[in-house]
N, C-alpha and C. Protein backbone atom coordinates (compact mmCIF):
# COMPACT_ATOMS: atom_id res chain seq x y z
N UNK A 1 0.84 -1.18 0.00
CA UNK A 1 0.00 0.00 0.00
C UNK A 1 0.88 1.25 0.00
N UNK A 2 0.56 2.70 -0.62
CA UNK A 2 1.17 3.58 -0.64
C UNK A 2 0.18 4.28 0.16
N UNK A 3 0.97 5.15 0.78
CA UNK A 3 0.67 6.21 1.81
C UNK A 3 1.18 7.50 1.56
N UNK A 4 -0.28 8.39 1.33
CA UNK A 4 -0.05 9.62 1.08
C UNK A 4 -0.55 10.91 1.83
N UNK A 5 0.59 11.34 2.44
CA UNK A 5 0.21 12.31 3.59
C UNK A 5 -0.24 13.79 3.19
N UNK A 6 -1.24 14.85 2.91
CA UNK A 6 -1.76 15.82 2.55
C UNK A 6 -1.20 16.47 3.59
N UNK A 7 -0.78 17.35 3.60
CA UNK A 7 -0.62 18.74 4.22
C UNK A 7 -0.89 20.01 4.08
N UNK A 8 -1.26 20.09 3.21
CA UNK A 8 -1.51 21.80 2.39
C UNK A 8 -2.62 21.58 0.87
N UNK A 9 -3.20 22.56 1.29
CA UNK A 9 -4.25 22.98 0.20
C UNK A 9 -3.79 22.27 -1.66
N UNK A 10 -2.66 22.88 -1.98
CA UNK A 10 -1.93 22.16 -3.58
C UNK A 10 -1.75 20.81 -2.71
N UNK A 11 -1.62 20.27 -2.37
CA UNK A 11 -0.98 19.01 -2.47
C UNK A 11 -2.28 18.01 -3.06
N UNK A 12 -3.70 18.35 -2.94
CA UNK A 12 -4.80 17.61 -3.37
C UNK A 12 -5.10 17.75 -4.47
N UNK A 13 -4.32 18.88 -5.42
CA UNK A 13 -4.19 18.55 -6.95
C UNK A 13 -3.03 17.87 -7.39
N UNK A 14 -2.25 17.99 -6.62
CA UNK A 14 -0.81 17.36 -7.33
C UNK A 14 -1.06 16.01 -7.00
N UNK A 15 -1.75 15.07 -5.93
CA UNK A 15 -1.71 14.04 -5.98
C UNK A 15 -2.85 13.38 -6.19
N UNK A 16 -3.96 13.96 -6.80
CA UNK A 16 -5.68 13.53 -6.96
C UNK A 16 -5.57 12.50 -7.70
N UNK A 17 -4.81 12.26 -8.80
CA UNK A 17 -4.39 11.47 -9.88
C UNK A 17 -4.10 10.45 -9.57
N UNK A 18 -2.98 10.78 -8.87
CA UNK A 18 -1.77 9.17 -8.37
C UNK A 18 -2.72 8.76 -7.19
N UNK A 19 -3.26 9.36 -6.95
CA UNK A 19 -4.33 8.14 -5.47
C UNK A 19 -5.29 7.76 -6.24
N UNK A 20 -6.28 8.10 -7.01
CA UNK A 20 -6.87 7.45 -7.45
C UNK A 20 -6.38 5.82 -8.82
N UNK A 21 -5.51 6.43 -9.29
CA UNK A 21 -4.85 5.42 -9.76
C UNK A 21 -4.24 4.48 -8.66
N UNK A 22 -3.75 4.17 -7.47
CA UNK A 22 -3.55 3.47 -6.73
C UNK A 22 -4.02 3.30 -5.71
N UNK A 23 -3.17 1.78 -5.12
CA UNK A 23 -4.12 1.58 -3.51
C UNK A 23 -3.65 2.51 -2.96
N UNK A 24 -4.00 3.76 -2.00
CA UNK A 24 -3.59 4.66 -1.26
C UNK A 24 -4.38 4.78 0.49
N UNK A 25 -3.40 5.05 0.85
CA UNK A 25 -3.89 5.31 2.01
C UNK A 25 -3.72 7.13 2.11
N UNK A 26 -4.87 7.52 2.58
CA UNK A 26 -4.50 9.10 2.36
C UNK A 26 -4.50 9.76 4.09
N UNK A 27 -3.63 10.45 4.64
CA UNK A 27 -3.91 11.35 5.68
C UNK A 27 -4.18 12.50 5.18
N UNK A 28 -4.23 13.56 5.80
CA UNK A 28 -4.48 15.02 6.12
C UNK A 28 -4.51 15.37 7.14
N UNK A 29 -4.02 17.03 7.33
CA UNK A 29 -4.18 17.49 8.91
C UNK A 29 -4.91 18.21 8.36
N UNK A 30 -5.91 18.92 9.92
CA UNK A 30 -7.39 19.95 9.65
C UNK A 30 -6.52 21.46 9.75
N UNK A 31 -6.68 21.47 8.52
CA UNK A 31 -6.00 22.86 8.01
C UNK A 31 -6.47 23.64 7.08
N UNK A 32 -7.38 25.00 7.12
CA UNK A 32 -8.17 25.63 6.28
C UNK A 32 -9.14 24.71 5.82
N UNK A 33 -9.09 24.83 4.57
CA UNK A 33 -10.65 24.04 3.97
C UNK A 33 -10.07 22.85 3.69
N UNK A 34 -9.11 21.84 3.80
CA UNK A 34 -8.49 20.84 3.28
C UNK A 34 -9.26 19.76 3.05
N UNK A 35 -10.09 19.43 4.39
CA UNK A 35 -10.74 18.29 4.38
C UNK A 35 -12.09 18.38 3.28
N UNK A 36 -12.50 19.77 3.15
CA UNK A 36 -13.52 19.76 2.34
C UNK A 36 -12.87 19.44 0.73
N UNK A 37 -12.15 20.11 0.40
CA UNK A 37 -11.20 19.61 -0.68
C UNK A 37 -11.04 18.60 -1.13
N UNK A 38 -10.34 17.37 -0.05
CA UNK A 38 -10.98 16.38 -0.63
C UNK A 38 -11.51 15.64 -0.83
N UNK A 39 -12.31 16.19 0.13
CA UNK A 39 -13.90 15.56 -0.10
C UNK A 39 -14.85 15.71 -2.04
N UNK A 40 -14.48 17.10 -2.02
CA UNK A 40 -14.73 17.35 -3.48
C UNK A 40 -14.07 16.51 -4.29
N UNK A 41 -12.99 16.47 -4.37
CA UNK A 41 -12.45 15.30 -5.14
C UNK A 41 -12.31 14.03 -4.82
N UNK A 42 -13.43 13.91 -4.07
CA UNK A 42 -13.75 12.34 -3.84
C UNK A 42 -12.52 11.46 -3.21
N UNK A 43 -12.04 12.25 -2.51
CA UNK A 43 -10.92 11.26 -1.82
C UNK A 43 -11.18 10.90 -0.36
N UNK A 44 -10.84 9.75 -0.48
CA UNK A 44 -10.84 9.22 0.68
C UNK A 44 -9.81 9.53 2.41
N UNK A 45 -10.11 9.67 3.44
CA UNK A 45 -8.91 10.40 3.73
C UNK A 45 -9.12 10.11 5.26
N UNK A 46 -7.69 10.36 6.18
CA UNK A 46 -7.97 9.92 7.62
C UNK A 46 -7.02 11.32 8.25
N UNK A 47 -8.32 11.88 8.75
CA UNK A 47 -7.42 13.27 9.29
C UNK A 47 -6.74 12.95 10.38
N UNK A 48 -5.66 13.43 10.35
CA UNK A 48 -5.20 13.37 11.69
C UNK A 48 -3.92 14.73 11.98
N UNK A 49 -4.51 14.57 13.44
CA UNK A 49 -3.70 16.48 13.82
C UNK A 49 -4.46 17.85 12.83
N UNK A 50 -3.80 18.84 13.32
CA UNK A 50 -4.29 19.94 12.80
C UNK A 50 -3.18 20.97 12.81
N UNK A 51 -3.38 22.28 12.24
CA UNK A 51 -1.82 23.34 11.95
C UNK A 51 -1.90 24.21 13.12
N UNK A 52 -0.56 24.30 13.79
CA UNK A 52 -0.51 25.37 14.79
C UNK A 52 -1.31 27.10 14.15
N UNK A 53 -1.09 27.65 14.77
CA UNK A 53 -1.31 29.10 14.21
C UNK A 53 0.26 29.98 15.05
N UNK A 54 0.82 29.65 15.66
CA UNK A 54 1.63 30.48 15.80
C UNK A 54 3.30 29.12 15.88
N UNK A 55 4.46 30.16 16.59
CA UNK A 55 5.67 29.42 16.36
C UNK A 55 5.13 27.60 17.36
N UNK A 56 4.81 28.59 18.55
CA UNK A 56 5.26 27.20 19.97
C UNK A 56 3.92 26.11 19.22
N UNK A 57 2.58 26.29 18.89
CA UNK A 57 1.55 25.76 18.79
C UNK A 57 1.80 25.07 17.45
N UNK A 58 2.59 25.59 16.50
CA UNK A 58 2.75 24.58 15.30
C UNK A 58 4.15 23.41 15.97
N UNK A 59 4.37 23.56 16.32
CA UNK A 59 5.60 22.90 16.54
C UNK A 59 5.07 21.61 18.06
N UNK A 60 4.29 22.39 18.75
CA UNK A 60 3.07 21.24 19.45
C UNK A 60 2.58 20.62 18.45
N UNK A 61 1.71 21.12 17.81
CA UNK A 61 0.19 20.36 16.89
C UNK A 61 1.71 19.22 16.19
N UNK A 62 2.52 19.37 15.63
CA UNK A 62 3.09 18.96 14.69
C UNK A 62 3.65 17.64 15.66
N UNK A 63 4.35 17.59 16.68
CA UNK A 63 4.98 16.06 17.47
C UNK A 63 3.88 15.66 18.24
N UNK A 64 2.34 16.07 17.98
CA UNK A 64 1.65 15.19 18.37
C UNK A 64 0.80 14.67 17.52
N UNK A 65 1.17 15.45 16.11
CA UNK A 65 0.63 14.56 14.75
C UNK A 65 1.51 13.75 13.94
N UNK A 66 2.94 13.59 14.56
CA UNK A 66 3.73 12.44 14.40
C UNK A 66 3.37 11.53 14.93
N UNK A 67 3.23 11.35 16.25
CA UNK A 67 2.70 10.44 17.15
C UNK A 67 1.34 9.74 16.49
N UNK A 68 0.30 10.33 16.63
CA UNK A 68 -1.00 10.01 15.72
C UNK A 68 -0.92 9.07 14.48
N UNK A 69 0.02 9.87 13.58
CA UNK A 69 0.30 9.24 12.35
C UNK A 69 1.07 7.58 12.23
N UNK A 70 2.09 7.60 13.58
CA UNK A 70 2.62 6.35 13.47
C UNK A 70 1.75 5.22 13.86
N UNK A 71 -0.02 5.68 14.85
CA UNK A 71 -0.65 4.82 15.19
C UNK A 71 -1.35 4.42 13.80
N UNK A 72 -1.75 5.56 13.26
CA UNK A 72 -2.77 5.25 11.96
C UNK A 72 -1.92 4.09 10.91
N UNK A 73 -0.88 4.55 10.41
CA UNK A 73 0.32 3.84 9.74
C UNK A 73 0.25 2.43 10.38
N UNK A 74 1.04 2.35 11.33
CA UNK A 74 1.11 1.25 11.91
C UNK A 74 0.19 -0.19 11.94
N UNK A 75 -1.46 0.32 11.32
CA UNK A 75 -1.90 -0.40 11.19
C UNK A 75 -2.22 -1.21 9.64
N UNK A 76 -1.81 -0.50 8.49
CA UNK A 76 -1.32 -0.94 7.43
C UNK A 76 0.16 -1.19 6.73
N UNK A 77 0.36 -1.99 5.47
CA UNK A 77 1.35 -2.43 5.30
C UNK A 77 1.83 -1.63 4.31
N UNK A 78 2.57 -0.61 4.67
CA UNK A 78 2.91 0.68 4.12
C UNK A 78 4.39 0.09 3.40
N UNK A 79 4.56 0.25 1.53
CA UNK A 79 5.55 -0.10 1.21
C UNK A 79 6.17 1.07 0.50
N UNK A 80 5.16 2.27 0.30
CA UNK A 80 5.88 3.10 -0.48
C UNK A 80 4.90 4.25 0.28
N UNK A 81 5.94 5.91 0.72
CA UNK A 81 5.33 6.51 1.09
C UNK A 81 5.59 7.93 -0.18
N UNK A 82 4.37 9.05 -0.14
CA UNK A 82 4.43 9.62 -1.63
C UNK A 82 3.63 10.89 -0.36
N UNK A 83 5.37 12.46 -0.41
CA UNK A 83 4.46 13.26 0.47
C UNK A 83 4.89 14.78 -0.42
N UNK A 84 4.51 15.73 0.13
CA UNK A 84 5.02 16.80 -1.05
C UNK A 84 5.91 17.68 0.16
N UNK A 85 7.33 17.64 0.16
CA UNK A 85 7.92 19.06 1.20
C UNK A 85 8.72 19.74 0.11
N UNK A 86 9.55 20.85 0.82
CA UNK A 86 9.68 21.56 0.30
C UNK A 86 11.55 21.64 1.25
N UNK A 87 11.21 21.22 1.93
CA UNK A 87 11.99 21.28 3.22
C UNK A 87 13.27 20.02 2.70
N UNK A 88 14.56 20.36 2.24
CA UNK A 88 15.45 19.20 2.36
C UNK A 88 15.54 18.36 3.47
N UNK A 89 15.43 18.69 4.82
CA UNK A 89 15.84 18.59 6.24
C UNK A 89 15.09 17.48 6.58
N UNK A 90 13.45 17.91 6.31
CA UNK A 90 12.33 17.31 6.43
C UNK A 90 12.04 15.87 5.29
N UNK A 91 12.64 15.91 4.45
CA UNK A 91 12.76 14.71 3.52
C UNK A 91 13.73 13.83 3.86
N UNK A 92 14.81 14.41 4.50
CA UNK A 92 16.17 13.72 4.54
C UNK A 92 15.54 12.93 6.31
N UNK A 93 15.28 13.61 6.73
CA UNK A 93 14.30 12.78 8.14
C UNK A 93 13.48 11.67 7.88
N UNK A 94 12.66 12.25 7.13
CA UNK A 94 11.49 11.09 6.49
C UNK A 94 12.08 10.04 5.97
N UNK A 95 13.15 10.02 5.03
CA UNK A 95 13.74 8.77 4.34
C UNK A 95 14.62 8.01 5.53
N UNK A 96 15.18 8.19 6.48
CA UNK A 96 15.91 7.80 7.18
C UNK A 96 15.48 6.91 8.61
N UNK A 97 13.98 7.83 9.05
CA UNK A 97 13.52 7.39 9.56
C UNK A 97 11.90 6.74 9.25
N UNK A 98 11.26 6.99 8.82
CA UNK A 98 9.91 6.41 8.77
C UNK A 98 10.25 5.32 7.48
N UNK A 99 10.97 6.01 6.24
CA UNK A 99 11.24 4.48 5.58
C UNK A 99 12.18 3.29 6.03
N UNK A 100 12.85 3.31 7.00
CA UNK A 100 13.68 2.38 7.56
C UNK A 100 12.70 1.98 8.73
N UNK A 101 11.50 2.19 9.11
CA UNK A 101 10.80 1.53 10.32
C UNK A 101 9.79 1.50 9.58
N UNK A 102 9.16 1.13 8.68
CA UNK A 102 7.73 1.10 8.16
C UNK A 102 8.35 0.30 6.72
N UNK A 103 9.76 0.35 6.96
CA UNK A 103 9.12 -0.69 5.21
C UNK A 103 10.27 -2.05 5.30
């Protein structure tokens, strides 16, 4: 199964395609209109966490929507994960750690 984590408003056009073409597992955090989004595009989706609004509260909301996410994950057989950053730091984390314990 591929697992595809939404975070931001573009990310539900850039990946509307590739989930529907595959088995996907989709997250999202409750952030602006997101969930309605893709709901419109008919996607299927498991929210979990939501966006700080300031420095200390994003950086809360965010290590307790890691936490969340490893329960949701954890219960499927996640072989390929497909997310959109922007962040080198944040990719170079992700590959090191969540693909070396989840696949």
């Amino acid at each position: 199964m591929i697992w595809v984590d939404i975070t931001n408003l573009p990310h539900v056009l850039f990946f509307k395609d590739f989930i529907r073409k595959h088995n996907a597992l989709v997250t999202a955090r409750e952030l602006s209109n997101l969930p309605e989004l893709l709901e419109m595009h008919s996607i299927d989706y498991i929210l979990v966490g939501k966006h700080g609004k300031d420095k200390k509260s994003k950086l809360l909301e965010s290590s307790k929507r890691i936490k969340k996410l490893a329960k949701v994950i954890s219960k499927h057989k996640i072989k390929v994960v497909a997310f959109k950053a922007d962040d080198k730091d944040t990719i170079k984390k992700i590959k090191n750690n969540i693909l070396k314990t989840y696949i």
